[in-house]
Protein backbone atom coordinates (compact mmCIF):
# COMPACT_ATOMS: atom_id res chain seq x y z
CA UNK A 1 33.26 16.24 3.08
CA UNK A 2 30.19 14.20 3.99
CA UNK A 3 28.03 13.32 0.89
CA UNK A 4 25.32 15.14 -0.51
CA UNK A 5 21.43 13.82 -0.36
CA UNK A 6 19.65 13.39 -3.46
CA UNK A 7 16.75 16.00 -3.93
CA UNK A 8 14.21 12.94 -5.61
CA UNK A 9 14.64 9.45 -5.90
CA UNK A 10 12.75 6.25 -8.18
CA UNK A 11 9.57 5.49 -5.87
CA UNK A 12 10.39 1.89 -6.11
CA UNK A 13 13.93 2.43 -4.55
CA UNK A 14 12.35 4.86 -1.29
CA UNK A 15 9.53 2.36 -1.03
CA UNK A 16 12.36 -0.33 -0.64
CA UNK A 17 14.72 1.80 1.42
CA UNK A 18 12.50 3.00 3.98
CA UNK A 19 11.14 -0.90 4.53
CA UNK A 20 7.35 -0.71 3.16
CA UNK A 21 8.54 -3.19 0.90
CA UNK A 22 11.04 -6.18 1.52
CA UNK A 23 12.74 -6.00 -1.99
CA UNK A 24 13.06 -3.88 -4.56
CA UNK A 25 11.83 -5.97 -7.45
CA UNK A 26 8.43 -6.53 -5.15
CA UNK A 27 8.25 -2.54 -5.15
CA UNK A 28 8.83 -2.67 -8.58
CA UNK A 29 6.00 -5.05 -9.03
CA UNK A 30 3.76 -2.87 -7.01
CA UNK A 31 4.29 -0.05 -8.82
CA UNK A 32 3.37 -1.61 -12.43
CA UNK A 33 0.00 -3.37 -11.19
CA UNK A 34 -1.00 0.14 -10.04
CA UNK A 35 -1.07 -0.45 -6.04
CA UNK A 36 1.65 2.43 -5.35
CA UNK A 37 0.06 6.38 -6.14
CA UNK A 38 2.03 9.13 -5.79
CA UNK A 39 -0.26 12.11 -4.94
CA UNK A 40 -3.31 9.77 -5.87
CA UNK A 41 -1.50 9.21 -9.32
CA UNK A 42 -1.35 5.45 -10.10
CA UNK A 43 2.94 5.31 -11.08
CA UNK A 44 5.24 3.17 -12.46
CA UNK A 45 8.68 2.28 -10.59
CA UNK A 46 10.68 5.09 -12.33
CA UNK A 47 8.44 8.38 -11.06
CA UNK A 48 10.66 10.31 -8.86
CA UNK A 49 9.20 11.26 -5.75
CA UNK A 50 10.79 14.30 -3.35
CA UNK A 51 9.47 15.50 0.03
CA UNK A 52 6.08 16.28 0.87
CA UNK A 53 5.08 13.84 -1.81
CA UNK A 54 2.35 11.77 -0.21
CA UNK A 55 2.82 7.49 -1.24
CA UNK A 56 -0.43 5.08 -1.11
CA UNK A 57 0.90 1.74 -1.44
CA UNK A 58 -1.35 -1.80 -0.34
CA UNK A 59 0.42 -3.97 0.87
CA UNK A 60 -0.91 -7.45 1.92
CA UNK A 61 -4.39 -6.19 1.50
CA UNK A 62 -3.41 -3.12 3.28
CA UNK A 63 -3.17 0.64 2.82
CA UNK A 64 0.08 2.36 3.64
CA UNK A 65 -0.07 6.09 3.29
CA UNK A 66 3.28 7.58 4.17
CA UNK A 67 4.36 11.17 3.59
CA UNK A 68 8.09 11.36 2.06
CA UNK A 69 10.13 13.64 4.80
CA UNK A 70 13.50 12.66 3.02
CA UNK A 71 14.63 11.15 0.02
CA UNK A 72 16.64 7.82 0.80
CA UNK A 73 18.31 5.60 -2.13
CA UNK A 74 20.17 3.05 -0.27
CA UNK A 75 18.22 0.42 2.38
CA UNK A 76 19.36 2.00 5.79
CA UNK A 77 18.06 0.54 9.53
CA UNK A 78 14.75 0.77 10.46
CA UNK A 79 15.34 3.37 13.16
CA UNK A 80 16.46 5.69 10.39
CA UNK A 81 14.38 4.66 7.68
CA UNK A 82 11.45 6.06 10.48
CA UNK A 83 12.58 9.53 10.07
CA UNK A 84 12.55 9.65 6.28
CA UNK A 85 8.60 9.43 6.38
CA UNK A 86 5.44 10.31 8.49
CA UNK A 87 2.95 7.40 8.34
CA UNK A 88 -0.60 8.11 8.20
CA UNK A 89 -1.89 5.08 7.60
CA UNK A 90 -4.99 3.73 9.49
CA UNK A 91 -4.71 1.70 12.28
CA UNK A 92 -5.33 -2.17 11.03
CA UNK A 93 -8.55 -4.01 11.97
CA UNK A 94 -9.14 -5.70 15.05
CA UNK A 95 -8.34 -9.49 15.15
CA UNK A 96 -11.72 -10.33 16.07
CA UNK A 97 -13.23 -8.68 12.98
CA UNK A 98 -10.84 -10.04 10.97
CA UNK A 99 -11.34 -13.71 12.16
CA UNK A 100 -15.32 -12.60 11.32
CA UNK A 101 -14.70 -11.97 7.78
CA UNK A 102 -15.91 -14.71 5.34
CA UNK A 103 -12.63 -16.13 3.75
CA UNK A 104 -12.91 -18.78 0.82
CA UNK A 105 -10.55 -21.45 0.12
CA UNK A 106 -7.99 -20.97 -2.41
CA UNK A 107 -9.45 -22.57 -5.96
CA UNK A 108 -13.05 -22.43 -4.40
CA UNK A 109 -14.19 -20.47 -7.78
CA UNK A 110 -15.82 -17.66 -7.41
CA UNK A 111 -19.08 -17.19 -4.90
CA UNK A 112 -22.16 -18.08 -5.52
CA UNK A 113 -25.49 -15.56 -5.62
CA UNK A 114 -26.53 -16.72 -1.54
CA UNK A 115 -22.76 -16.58 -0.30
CA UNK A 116 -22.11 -13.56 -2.41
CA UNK A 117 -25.12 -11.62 -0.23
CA UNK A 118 -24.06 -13.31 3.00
CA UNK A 119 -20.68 -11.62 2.60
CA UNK A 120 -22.41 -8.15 1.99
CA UNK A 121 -24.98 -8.55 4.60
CA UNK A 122 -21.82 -9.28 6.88
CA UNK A 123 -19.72 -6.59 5.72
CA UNK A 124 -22.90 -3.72 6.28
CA UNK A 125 -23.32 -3.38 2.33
CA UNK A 126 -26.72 -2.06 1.55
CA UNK A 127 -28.48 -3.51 -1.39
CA UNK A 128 -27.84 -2.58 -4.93
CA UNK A 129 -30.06 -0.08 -6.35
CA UNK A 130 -30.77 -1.83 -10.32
CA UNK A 131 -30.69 0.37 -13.27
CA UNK A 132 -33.89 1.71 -15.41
C-alpha cells in the first residue's frame, strides 16, 4: 500500500523540502523575521500551507514567489522537489546592473546626506516631496 500524502504541511518544512532554503532552521529563521508570506500574510514557521497557497520568501536579497502544487514534508531531489511548486518569481537583475549598484563596505556606518542622494539619483528615485 503506498503511503498517503499529507493534505498541508509547516511552511518552514515545504520551504526546506522543495530547496528554497538549504536548512530547515534557516527557514525557520525566515519565517520569524517576517521574510516568508503566505498569501501576502507575514507567518511564522508553524502556518500550514496546502496547494494553491502562493509563498513570498527573500532570499539573499531576493524575491521567491512560488505557488505550492503539492505538499512535501521530507527533503526529496531537486528534479522532484520542481514539480511540487510553480515559480513565479522574476527573473534576477542583469550582472551589469548589479556591478552598477553602489555597495558600502561592511562597518562603513550608515551613508551620509551626498552619498545617500547619489544612491537615489542612481537607482531613478525621484525626490522626496516634504510635509506641510
Amino acid at each position: 500500500m503506498p503511503p498517503t500524502q499529507p493534505s498541508t504541511a509547516r511552511v518552514d518544512s515545504w520551504t526546506w523540502a522543495v530547496r528554497l532554503f538549504k536548512t530547515r532552521s534557516a527557514a525557520a529563521t525566515a519565517c520569524r523575521g517576517g521574510h516568508v508570506k503566505v498569501n501576502g500574510v507575514a507567518v511564522k514557521p508553524a502556518h500550514q500551507v496546502k496547494p494553491g497557497d502562493e509563498v513570498r520568501a527573500r532570499i539573499n536579497g531576493l524575491d521567491r514567489i512560488v505557488v505550492v502544487e503539492k505538499v512535501i514534508t521530507k527533503r526529496v531531489g531537486a528534479a522532484i522537489a520542481a514539480q511540487c511548486l510553480i515559480d513565479n518569481s522574476p527573473a534576477p537583475p542583469a550582472p551589469e546592473i548589479v556591478a552598477t549598484m553602489p555597495r558600502r563596505d561592511r562597518g562603513a556606518g550608515r551613508p551620509t546626506k551626498r552619498e545617500r542622494r547619489e544612491t537615489d539619483r542612481l537607482l531613478g528615485r525621484g525626490p522626496t516631496a516634504s510635509p506641510e
